[in-house]
N, C-alpha and C. Protein backbone atom coordinates (compact mmCIF):
# COMPACT_ATOMS: atom_id res chain seq x y z
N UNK A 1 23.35 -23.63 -20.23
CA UNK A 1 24.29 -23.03 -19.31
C UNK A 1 24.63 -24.08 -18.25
N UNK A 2 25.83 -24.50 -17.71
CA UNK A 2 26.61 -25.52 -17.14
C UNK A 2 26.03 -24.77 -15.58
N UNK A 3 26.05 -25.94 -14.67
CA UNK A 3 25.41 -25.62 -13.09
C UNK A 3 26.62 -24.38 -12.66
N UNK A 4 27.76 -24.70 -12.91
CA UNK A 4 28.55 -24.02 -12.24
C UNK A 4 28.65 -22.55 -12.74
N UNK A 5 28.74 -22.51 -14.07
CA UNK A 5 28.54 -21.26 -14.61
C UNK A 5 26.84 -20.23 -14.30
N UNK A 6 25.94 -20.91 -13.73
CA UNK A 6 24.82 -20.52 -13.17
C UNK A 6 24.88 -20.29 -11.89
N UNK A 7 25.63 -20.80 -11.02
CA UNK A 7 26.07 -19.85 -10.16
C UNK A 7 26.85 -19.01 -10.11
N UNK A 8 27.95 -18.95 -10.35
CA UNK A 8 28.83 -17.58 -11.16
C UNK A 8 27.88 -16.17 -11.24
N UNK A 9 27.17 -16.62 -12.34
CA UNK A 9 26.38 -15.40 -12.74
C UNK A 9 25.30 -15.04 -11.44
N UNK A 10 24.82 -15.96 -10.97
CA UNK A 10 24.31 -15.61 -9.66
C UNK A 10 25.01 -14.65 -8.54
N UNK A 11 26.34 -15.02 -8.14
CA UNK A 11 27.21 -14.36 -7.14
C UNK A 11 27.04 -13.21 -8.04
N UNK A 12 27.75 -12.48 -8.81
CA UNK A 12 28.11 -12.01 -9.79
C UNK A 12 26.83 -10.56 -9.80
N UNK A 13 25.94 -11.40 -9.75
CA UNK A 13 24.61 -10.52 -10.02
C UNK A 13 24.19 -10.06 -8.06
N UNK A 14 24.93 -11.02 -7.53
CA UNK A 14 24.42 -10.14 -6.49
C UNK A 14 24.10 -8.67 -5.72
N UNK A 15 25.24 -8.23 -6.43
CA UNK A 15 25.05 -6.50 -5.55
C UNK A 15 23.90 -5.86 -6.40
N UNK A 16 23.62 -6.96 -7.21
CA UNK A 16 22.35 -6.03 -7.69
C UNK A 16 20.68 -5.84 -7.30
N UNK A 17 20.76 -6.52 -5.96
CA UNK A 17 20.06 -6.62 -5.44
C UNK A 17 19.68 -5.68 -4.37
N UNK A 18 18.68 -5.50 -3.69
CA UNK A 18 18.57 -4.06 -2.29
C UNK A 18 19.30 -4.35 -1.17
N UNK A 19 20.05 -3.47 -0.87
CA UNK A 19 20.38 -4.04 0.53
C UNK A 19 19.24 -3.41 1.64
N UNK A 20 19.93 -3.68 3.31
CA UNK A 20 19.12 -3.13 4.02
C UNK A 20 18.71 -1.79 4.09
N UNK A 21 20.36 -1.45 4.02
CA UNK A 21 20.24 0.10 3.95
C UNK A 21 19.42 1.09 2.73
N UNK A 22 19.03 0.01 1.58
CA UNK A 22 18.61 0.52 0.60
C UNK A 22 16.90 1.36 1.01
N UNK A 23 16.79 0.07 1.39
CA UNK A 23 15.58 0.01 2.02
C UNK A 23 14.96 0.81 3.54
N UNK A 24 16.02 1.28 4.01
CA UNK A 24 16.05 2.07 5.14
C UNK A 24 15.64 3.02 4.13
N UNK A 25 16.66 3.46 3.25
CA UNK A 25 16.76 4.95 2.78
C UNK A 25 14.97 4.93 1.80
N UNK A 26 15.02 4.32 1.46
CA UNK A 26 13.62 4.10 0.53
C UNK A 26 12.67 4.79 1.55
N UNK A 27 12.16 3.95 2.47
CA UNK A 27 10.68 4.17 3.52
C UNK A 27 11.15 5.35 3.89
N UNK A 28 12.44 5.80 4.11
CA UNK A 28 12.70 7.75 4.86
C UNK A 28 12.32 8.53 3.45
N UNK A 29 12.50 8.47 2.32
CA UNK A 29 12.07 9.09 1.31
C UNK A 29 10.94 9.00 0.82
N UNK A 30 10.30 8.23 0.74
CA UNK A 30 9.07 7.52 -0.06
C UNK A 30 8.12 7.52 1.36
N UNK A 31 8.56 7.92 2.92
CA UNK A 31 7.47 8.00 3.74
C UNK A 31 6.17 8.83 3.47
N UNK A 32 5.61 9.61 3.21
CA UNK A 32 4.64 10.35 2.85
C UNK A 32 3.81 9.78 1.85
N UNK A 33 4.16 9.25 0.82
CA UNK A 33 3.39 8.10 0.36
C UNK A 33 3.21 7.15 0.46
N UNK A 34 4.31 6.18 1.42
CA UNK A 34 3.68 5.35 1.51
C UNK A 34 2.79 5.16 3.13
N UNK A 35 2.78 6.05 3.58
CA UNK A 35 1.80 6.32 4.51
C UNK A 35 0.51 6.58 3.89
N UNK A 36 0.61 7.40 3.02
CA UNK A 36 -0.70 7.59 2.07
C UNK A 36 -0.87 6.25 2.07
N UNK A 37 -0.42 5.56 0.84
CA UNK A 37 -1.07 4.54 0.51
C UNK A 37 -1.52 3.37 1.38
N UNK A 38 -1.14 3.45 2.59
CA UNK A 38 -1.92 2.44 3.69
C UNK A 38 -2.85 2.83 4.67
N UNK A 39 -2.91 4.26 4.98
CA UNK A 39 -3.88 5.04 5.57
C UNK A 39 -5.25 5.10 4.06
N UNK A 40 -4.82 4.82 2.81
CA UNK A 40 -6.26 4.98 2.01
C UNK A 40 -6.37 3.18 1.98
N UNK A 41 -5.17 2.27 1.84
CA UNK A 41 -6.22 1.01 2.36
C UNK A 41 -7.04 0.91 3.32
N UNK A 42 -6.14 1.19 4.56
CA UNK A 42 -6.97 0.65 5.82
C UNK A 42 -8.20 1.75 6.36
N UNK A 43 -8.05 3.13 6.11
CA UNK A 43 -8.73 4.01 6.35
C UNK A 43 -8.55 4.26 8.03
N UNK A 44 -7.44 3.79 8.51
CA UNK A 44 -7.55 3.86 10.09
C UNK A 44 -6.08 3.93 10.03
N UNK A 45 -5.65 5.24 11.10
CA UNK A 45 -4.27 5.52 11.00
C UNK A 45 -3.14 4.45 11.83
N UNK A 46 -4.03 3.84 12.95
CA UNK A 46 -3.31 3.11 13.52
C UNK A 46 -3.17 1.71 12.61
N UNK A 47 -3.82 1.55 11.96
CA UNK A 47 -4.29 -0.27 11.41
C UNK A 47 -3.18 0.47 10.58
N UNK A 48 -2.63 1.77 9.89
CA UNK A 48 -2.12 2.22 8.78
C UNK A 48 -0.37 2.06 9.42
N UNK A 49 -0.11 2.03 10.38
CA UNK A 49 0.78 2.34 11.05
C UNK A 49 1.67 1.07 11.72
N UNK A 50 0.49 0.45 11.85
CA UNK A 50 1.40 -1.67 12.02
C UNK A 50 1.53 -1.47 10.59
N UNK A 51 0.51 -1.44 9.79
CA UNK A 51 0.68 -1.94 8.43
C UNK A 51 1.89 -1.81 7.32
N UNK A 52 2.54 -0.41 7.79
CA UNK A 52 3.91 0.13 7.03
C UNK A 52 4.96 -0.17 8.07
N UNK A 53 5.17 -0.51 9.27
CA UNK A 53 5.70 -1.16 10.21
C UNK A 53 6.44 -2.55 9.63
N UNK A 54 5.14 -3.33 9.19
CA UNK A 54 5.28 -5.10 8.93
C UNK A 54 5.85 -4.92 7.16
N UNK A 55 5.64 -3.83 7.00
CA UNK A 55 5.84 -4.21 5.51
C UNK A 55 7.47 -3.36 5.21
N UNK A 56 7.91 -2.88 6.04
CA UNK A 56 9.35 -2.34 6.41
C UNK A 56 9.81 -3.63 6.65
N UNK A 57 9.95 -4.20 7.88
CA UNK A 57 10.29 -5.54 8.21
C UNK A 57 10.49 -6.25 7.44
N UNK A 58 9.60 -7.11 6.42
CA UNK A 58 9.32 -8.08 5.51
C UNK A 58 10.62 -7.14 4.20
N UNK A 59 10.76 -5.96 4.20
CA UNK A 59 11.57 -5.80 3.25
C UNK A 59 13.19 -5.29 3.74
N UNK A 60 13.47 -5.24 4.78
CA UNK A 60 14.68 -5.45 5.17
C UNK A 60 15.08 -6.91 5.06
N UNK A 61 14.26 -7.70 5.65
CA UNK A 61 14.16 -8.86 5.34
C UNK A 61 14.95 -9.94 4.10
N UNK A 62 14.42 -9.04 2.99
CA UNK A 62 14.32 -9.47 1.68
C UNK A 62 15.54 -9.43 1.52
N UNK A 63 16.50 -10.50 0.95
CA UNK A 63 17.35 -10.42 0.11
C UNK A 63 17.85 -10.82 -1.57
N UNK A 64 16.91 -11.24 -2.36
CA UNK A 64 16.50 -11.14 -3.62
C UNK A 64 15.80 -10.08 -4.28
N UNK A 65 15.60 -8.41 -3.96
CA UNK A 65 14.77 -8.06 -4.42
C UNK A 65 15.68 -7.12 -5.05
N UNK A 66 15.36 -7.23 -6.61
CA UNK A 66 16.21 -5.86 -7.25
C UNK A 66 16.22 -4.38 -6.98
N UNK A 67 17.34 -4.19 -7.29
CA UNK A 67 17.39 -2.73 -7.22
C UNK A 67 16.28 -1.96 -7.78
N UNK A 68 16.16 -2.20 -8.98
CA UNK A 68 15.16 -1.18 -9.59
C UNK A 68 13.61 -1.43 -9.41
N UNK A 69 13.31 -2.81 -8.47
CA UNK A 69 11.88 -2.96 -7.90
C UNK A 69 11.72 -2.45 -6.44
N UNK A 70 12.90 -1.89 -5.99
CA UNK A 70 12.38 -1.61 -4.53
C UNK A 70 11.15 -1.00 -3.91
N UNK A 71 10.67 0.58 -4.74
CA UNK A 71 9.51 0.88 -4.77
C UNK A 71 8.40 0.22 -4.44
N UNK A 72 8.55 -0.80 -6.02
CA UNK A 72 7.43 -1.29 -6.28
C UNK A 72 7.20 -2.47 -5.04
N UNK A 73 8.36 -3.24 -5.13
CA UNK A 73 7.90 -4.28 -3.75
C UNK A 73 7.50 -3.61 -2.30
N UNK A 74 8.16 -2.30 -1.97
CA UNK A 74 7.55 -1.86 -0.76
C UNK A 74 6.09 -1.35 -0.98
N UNK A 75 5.71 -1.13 -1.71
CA UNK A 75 4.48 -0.54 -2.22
C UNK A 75 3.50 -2.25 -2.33
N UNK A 76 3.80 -3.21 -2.72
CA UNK A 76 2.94 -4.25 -3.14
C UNK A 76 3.12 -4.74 -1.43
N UNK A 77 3.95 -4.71 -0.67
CA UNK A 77 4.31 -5.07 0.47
C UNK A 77 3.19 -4.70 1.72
N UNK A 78 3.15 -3.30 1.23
CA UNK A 78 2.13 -2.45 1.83
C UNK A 78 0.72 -2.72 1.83
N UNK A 79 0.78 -3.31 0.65
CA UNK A 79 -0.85 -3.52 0.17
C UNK A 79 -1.33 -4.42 0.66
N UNK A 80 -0.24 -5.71 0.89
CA UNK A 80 -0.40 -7.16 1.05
C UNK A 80 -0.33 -7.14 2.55
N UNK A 81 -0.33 -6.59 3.48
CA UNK A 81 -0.02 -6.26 4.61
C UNK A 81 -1.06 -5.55 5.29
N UNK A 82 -1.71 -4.53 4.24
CA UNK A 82 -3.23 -4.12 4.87
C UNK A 82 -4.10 -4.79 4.53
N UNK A 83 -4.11 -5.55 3.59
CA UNK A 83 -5.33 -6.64 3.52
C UNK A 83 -5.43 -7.77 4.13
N UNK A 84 -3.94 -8.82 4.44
CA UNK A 84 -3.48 -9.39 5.68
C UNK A 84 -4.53 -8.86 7.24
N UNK A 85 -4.07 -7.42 7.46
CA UNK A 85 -4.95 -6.88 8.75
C UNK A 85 -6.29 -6.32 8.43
N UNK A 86 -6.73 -6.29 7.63
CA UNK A 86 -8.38 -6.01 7.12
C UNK A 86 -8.89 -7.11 7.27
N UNK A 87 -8.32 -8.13 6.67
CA UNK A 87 -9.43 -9.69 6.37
C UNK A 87 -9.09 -9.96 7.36
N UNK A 88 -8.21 -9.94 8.21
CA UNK A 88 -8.30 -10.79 9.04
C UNK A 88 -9.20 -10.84 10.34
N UNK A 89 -9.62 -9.41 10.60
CA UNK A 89 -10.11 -9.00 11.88
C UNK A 89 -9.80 -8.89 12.53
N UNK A 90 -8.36 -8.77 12.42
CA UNK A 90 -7.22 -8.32 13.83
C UNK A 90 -7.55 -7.32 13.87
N UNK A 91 -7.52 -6.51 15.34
CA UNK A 91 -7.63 -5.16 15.16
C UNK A 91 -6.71 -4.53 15.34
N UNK A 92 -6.60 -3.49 15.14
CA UNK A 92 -5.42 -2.41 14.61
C UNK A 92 -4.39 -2.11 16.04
N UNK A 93 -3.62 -2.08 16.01
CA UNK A 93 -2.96 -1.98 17.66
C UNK A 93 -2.58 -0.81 17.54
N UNK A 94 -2.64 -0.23 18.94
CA UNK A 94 -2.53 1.41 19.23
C UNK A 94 -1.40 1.57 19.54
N UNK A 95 -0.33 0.87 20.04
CA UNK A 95 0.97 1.28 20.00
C UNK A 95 1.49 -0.07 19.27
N UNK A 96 3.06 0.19 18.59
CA UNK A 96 3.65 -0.16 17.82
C UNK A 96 4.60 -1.30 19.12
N UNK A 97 4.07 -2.17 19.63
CA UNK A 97 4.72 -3.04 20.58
C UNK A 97 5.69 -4.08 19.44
N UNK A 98 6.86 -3.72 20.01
CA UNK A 98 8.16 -4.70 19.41
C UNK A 98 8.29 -4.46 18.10
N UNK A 99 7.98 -3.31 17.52
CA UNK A 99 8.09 -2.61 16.56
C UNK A 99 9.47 -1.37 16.53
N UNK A 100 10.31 -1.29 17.83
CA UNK A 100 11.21 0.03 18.02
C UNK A 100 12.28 -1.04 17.76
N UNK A 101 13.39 0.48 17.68
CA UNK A 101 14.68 -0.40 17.93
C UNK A 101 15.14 -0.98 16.43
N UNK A 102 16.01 -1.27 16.59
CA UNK A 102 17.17 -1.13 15.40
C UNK A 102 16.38 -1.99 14.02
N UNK A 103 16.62 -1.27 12.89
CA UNK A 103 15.58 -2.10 11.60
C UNK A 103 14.05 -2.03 11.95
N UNK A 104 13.91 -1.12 12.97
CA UNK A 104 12.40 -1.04 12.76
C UNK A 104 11.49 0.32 11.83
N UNK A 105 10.75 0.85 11.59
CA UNK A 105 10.55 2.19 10.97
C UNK A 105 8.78 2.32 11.99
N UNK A 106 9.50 3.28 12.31
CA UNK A 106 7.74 4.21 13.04
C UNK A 106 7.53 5.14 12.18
N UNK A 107 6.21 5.19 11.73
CA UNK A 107 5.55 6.57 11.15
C UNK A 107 5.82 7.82 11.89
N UNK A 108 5.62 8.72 11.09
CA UNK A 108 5.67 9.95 11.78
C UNK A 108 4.14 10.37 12.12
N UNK A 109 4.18 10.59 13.33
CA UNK A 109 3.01 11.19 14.29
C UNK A 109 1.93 12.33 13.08
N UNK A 110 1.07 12.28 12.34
CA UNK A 110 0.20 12.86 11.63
C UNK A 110 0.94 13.08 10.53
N UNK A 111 1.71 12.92 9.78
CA UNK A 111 2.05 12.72 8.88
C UNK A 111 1.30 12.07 7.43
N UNK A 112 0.43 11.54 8.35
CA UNK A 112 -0.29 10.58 7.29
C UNK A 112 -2.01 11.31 7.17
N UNK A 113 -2.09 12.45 8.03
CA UNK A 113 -3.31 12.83 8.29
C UNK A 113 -3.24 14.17 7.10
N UNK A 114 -2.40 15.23 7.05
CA UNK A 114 -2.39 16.56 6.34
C UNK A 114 -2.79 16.10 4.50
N UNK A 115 -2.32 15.44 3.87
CA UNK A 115 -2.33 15.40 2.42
C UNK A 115 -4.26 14.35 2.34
N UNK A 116 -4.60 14.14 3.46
CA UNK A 116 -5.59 12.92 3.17
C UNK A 116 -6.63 13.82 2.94
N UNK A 117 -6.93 14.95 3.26
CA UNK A 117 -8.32 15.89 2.50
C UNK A 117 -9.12 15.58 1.47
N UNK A 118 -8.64 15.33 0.76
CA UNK A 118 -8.74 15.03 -0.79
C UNK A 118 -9.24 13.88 -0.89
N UNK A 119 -8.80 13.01 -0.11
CA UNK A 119 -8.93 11.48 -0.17
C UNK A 119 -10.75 11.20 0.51
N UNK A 120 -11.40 11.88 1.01
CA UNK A 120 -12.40 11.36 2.04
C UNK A 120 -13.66 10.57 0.84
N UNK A 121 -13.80 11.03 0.02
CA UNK A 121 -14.32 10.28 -0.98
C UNK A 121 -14.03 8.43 -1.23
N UNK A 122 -12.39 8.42 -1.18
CA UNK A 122 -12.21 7.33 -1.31
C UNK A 122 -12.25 6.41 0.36
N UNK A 123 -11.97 7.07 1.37
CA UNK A 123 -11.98 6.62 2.38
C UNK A 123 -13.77 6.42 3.46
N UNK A 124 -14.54 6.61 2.36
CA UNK A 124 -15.86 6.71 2.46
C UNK A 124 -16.15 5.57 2.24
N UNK A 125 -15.40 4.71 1.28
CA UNK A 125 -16.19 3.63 0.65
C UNK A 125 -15.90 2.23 1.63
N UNK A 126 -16.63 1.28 1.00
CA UNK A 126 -16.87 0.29 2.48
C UNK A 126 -15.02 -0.64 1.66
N UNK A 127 -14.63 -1.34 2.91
CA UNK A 127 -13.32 -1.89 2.51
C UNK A 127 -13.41 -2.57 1.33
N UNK A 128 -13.82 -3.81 0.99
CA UNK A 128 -13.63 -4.14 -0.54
C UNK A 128 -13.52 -3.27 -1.41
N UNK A 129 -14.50 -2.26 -1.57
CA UNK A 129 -14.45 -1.43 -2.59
C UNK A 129 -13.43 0.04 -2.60
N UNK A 130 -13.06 -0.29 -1.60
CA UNK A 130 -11.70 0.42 -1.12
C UNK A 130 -10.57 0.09 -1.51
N UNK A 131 -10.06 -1.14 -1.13
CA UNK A 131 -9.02 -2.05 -1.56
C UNK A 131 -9.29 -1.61 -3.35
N UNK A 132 -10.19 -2.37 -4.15
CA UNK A 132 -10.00 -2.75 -5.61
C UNK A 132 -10.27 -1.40 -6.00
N UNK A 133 -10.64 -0.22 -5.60
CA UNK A 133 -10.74 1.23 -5.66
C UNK A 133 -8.42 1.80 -5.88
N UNK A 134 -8.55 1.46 -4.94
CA UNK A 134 -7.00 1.60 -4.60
C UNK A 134 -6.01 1.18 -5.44
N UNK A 135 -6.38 0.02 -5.13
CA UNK A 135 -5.30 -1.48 -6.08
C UNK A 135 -5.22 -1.46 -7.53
N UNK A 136 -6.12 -0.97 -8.40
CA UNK A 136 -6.78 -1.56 -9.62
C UNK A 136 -6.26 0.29 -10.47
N UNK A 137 -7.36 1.35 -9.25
CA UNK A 137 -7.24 2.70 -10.14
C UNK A 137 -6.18 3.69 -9.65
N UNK A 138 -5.47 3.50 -8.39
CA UNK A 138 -5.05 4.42 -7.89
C UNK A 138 -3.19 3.79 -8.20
N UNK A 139 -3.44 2.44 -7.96
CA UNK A 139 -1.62 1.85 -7.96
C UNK A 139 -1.71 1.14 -9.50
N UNK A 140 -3.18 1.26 -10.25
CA UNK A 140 -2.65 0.83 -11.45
C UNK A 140 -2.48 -0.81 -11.66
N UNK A 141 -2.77 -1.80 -10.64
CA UNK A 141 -2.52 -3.18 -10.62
C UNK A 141 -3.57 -3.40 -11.87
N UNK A 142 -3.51 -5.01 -12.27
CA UNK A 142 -4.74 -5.44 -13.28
C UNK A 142 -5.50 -5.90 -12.58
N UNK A 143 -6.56 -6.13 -13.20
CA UNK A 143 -7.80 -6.87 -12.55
C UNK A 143 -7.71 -8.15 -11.91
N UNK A 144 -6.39 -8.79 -13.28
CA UNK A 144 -6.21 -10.28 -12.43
C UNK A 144 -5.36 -10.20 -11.43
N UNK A 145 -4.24 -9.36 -11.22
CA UNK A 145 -3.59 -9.32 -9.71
C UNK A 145 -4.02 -8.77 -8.85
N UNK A 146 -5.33 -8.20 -8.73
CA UNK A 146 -5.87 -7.48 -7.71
C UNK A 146 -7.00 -9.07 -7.24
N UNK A 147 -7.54 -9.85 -8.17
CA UNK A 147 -7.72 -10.52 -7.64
C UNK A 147 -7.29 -11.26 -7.28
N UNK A 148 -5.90 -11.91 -7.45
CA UNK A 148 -5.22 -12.51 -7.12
C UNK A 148 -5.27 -12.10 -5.43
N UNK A 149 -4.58 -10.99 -5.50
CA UNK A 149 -4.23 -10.16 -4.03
C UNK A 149 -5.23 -10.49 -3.14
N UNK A 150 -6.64 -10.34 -3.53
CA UNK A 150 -7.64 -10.15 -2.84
C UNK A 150 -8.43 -12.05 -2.82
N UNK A 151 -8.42 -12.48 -3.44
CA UNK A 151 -8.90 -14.12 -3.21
C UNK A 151 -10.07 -13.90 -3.94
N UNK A 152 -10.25 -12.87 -5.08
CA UNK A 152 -11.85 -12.64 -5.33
C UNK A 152 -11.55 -12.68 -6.95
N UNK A 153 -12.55 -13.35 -7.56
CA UNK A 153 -12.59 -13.38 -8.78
C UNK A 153 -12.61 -12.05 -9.82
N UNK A 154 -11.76 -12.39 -10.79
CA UNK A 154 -11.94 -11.26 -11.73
C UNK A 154 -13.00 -10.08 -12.23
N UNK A 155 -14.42 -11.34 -12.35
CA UNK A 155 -15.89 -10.35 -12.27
C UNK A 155 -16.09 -9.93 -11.11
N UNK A 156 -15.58 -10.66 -9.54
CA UNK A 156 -15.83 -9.78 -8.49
C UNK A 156 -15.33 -8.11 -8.77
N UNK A 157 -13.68 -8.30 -8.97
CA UNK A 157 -13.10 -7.29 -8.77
C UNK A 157 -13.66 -5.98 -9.86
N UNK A 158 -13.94 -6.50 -11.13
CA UNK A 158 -14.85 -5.48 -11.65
C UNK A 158 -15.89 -5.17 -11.78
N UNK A 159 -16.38 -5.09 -10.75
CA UNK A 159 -18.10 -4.89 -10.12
C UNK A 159 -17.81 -4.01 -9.28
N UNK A 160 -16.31 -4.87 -8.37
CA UNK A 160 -16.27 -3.54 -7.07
C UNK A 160 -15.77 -2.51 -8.05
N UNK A 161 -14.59 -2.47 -8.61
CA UNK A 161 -13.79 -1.81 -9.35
C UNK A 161 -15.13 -0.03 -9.77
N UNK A 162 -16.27 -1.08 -10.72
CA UNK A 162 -17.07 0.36 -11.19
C UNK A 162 -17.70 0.70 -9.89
N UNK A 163 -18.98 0.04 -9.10
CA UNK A 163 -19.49 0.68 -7.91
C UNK A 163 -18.46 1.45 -7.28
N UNK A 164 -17.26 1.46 -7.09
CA UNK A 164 -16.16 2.13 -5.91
C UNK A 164 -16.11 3.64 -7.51
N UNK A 165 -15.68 3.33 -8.19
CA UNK A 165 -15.71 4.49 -9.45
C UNK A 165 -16.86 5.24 -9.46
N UNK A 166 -18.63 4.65 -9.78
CA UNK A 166 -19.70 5.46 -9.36
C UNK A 166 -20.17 6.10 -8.42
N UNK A 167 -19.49 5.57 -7.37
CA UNK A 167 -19.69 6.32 -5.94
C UNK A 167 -19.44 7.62 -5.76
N UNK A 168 -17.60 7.12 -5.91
CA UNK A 168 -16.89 8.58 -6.17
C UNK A 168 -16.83 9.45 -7.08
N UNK A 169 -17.56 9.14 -8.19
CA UNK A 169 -18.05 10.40 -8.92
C UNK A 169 -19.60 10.82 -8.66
N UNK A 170 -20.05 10.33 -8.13
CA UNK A 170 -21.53 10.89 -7.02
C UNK A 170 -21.42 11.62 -6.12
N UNK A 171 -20.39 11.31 -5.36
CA UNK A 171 -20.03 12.08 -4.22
C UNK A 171 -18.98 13.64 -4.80
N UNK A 172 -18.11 13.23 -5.92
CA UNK A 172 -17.81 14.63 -6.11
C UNK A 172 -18.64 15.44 -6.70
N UNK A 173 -19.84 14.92 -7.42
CA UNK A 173 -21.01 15.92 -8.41
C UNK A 173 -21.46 16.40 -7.61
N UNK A 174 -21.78 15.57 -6.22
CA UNK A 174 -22.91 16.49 -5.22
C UNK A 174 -22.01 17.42 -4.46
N UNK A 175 -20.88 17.48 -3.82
CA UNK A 175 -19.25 18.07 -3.99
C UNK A 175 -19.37 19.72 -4.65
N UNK A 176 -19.24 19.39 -5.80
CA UNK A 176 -19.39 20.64 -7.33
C UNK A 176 -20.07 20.74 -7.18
N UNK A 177 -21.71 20.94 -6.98
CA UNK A 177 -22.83 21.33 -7.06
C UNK A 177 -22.93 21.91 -5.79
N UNK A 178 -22.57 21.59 -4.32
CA UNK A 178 -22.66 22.51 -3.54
C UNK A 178 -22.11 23.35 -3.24
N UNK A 179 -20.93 23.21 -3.75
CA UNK A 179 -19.83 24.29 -4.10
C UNK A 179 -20.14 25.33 -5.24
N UNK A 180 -21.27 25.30 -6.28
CA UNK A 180 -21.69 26.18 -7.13
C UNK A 180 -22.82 26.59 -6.45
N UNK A 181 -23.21 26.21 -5.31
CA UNK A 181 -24.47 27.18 -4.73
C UNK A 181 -24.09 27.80 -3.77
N UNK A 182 -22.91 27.44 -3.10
CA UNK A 182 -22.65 28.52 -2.40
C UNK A 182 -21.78 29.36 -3.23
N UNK A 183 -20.73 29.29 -4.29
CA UNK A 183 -20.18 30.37 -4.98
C UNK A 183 -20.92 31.02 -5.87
N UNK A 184 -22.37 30.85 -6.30
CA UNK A 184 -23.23 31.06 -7.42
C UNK A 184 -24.36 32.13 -6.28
């Protein structure tokens, strides 16, 4: 294919890409999960709350990202963004400073707290095994992009991968079992 005709098809292919507004409309629809999914990385609503903040940003941002990956990049965005503020030891900031104002997205005030019931099992477990708990069984990543994500080798990630799996089926048996002695 001739240089010039490779750009052609480039222009050409552009609107097929997200715009901003795409991406506005995405995080207003897809808010409730993806609040989920950074309140079960970080396990802390505020660390959860920069975290879908920066990862809004970074995808308005974006202007190569296809249409039909938007999801998925705000979702990998998310991930890459709470582990960014996990490893790093920043701590979680309590208000959203230089976060308002036009192209920005604020969570909604407990929004992220009502559906998490369910979740305390997984939000029990210590962060590594949280993350590759998350990453690996819950969003479905592979072993090698979770380690990738995470800087940890493949046998790391499936070590955490089962301990984070044995846990949480320990914790729901003992769960069911006290729940059959008091309904029994």
């Amino acid at each position: 294919m001739s240089r010039s005709r490779w750009f052609d098809n480039r222009e050409r292919n552009r609107g097929e890409y997200a715009s901003k507004e795409e991406f506005v409309s995405l995080f207003q629809s897809e808010r409730m999960a993806l609040q989920r999914l950074a309140l079960l990385l970080t396990a802390n609503s505020n660390a959860a709350d920069r975290c879908l903040a920066l990862a809004f940003r970074e995808c308005i941002a974006s202007s190569s990202v296809s249409k039909d990956w938007t999801l998925a990049w705000a979702r990998r965005l998310v991930i890459r963004n709470a582990i960014n503020l996990m490893v790093s030891g920043e701590p979680p900031l309590s208000e959203m400073d230089g976060y308002e104002g036009e192209g920005s997205f604020v969570p909604s005030a407990g929004c992220s707290e009502g559906p998490m019931e369910d979740s305390q099992p997984i939000l029990g477990l210590n962060t590594p095994d949280r993350f590759v708990f998350v990453i690996c069984v819950l969003e479905r990543y592979s072993i090698h992009d979770c380690a990738l994500l995470l800087d940890k080798s493949p046998q790391d990630i499936c070590e955490a991968r089962q301990k984070a799996i044995n846990q949480i089926e320990q914790i729901n048996e003992s769960s069911d079992s006290s729940l059959r002695l008091v309904m029994g």
